[in-house]
N, C-alpha and C. Protein backbone atom coordinates (compact mmCIF):
# COMPACT_ATOMS: atom_id res chain seq x y z
N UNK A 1 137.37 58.99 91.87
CA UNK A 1 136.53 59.67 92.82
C UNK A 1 136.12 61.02 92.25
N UNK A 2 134.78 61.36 92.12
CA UNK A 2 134.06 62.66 91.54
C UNK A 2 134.45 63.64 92.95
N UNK A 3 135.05 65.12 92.19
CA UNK A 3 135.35 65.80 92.99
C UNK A 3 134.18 66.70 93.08
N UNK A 4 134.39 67.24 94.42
CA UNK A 4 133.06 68.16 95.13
C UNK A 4 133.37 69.93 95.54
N UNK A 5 132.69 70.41 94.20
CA UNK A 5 132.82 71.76 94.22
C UNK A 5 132.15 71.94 95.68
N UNK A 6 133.32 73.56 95.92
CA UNK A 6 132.24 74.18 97.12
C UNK A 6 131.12 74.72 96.75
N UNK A 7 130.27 74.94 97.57
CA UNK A 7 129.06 75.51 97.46
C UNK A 7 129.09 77.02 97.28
N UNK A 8 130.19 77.77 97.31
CA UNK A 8 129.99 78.89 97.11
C UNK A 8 130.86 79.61 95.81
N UNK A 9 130.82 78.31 94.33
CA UNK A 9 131.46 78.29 93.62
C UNK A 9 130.16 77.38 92.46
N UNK A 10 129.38 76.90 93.25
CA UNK A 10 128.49 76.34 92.12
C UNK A 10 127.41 77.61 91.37
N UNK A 11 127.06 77.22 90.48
CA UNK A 11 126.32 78.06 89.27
C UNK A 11 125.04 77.75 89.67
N UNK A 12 123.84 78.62 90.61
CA UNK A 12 122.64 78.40 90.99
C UNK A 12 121.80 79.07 90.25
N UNK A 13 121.39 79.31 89.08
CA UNK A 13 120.82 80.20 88.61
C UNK A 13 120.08 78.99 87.27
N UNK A 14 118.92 78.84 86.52
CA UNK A 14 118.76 78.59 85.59
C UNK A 14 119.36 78.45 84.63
N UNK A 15 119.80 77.41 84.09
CA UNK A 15 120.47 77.13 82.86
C UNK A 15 119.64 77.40 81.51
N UNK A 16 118.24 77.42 81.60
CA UNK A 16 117.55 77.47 80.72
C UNK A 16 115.98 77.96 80.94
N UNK A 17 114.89 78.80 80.38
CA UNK A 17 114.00 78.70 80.51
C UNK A 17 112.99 78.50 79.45
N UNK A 18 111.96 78.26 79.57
CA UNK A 18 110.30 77.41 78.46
C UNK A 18 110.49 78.68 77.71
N UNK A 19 110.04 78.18 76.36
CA UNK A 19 109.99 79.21 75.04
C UNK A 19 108.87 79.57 75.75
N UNK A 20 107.82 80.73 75.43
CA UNK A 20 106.38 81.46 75.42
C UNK A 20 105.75 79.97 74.98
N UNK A 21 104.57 80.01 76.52
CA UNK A 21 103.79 79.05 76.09
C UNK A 21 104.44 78.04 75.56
N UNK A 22 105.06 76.84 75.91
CA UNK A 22 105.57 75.69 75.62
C UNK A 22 105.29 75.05 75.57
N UNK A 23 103.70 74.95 76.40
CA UNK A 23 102.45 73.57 75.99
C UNK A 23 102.14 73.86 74.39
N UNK A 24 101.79 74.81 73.69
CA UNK A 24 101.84 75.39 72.37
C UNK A 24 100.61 76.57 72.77
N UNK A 25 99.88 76.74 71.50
CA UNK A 25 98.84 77.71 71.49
C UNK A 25 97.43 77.35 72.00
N UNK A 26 97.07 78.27 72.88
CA UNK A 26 95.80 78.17 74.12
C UNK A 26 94.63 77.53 73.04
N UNK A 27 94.21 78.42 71.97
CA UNK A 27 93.31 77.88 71.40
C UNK A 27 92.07 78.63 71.90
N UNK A 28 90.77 77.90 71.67
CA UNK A 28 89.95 78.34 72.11
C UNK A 28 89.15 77.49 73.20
N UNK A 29 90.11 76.77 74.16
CA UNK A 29 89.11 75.72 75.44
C UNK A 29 89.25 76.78 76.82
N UNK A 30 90.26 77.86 76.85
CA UNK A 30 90.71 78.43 78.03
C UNK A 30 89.37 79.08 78.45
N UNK A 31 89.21 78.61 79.87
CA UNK A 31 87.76 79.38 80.47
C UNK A 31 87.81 80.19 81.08
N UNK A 32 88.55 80.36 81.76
CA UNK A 32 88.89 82.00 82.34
C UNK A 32 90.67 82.67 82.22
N UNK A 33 90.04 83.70 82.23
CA UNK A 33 91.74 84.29 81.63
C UNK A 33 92.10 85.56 82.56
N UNK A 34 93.31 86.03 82.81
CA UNK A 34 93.70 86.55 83.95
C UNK A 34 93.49 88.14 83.04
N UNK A 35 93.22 89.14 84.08
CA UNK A 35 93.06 90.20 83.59
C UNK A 35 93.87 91.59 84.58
N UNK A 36 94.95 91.81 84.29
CA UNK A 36 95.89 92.69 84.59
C UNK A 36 94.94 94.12 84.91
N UNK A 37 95.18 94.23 85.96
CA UNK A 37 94.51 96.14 86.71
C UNK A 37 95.94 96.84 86.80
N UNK A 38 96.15 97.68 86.05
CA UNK A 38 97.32 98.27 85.84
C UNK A 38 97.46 99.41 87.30
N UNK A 39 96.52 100.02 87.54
CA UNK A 39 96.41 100.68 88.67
C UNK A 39 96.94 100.15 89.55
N UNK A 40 96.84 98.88 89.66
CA UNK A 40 97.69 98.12 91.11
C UNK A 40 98.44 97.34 90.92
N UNK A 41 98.75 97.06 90.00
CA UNK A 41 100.31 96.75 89.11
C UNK A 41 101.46 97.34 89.99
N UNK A 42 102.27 97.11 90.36
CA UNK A 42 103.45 97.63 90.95
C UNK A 42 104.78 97.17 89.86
N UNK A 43 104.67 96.46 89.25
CA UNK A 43 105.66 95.73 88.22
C UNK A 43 106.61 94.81 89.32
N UNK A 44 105.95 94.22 89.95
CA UNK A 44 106.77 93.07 90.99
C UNK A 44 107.61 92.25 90.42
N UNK A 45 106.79 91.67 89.71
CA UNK A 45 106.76 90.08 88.46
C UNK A 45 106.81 89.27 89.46
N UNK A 46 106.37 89.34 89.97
CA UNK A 46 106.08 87.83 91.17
C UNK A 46 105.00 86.55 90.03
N UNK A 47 104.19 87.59 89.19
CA UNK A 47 103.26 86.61 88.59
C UNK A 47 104.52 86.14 87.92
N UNK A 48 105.32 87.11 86.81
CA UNK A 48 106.26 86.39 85.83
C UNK A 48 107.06 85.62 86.27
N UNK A 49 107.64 85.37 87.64
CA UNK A 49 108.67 84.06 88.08
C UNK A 49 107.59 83.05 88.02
N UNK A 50 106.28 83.15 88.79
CA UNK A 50 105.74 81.99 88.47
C UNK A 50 104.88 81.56 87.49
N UNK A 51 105.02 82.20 86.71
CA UNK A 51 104.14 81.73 85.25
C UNK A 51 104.63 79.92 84.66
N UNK A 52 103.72 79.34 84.89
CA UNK A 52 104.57 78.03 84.34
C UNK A 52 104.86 78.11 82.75
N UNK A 53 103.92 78.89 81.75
CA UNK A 53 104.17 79.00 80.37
C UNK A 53 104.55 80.45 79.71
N UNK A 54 105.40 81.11 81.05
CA UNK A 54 105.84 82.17 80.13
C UNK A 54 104.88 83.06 79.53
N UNK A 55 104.07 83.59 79.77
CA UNK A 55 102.98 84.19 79.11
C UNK A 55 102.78 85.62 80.02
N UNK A 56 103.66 86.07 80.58
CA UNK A 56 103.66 87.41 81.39
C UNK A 56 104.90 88.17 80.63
N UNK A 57 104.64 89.46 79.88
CA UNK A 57 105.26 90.08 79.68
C UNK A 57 105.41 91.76 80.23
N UNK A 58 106.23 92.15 80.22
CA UNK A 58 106.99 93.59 81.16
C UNK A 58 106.42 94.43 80.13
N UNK A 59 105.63 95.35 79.84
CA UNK A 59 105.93 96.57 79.31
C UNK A 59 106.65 97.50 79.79
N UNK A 60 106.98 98.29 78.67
CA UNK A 60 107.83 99.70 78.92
C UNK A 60 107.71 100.72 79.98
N UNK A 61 105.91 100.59 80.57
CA UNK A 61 105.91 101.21 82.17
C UNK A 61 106.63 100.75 83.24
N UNK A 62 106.86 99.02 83.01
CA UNK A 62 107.31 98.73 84.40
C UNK A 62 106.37 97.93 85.05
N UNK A 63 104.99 97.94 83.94
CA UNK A 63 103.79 97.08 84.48
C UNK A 63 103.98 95.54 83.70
N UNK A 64 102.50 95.02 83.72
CA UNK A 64 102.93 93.67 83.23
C UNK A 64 101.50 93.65 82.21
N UNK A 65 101.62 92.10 81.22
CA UNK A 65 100.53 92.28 80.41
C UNK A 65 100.84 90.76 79.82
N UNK A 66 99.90 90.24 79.47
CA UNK A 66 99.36 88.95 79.34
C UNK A 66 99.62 88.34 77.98
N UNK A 67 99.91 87.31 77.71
CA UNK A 67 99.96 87.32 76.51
C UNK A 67 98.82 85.79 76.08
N UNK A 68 97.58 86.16 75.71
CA UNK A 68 96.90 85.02 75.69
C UNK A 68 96.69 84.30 74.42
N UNK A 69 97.14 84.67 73.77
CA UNK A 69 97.45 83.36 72.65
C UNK A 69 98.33 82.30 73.33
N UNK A 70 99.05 82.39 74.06
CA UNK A 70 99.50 80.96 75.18
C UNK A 70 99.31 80.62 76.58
N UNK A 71 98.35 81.82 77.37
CA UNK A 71 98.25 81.59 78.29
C UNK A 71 96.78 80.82 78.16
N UNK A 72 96.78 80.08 79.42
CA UNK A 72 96.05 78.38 79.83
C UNK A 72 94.86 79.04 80.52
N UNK A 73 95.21 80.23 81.18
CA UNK A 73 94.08 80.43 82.14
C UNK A 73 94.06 79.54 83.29
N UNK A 74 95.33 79.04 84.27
CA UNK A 74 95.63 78.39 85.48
C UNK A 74 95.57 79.57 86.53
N UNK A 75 95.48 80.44 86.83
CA UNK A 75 95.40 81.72 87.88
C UNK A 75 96.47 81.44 88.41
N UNK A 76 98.04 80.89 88.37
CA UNK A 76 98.98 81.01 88.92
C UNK A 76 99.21 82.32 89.48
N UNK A 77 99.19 82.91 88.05
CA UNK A 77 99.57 84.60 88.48
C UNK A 77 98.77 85.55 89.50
N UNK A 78 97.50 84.84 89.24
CA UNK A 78 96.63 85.83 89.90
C UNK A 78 96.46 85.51 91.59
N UNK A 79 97.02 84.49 91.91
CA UNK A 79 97.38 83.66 93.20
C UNK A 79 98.33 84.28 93.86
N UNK A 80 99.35 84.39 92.98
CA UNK A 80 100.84 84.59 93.80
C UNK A 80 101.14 86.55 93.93
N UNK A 81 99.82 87.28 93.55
CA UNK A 81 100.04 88.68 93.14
C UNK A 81 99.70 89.16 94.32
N UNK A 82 100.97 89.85 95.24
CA UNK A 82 100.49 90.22 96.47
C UNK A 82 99.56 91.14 96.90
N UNK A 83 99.26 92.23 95.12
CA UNK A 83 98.76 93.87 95.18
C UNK A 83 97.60 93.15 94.95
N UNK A 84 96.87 92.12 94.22
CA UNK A 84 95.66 91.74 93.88
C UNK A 84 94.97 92.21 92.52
N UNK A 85 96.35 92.06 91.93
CA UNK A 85 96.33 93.32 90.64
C UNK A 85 95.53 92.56 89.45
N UNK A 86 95.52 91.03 89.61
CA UNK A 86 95.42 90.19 88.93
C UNK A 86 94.19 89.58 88.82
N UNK A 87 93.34 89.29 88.10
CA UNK A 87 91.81 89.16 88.34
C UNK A 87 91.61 87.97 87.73
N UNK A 88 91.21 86.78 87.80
CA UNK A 88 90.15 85.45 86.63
C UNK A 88 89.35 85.73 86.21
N UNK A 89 88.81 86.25 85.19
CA UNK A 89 87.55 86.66 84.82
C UNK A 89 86.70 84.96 83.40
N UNK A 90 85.41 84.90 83.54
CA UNK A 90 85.56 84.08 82.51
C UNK A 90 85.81 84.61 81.08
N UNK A 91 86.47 84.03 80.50
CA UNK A 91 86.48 84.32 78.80
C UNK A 91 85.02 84.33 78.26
N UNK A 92 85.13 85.33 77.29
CA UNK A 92 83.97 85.54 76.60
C UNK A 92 84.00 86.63 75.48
């Protein structure tokens, strides 16, 4: 019989997370790409929990900044950003 940890003894936290960009490198098909307004940046990271490819990085202010050699251009981030800090613009 498999024994049954309590619940306030199990390990809830990520065991692991996606290298940067784990689909690989964006390339050149991405059509619009998210564009960080630092002014209304609060450094939440609400975008960075939900980034599906890792492509939100922290600078040393406390703000955030993009890293598009792997980002897809999905507006996850720019969706879930409560300040509106986060913009789609098309690539060009």
């Amino acid at each position: 019989m498999a024994r049954i940890e309590p619940a306030e003894t199990l390990f809830l936290a990520p065991l692991s997370r996606p290298a940067p960009g784990s689909a690989g490198r964006t390339g050149t098909w991405r059509v619009v790409k998210p564009v960080v307004d630092l002014d209304k940046c609060t450094g939440c990271m609400l975008c960075w929990l939900y980034c599906p490819e890792n492509t939100i990085l922290k600078t040393g202010e406390g703000k955030v900044r993009i890293d598009y050699e792997y980002c897809k251009g999905c507006g996850v981030c720019a969706n879930v950003c409560p300040f509106h800090a986060i913009e789609m613009v098309v690539e060009g």
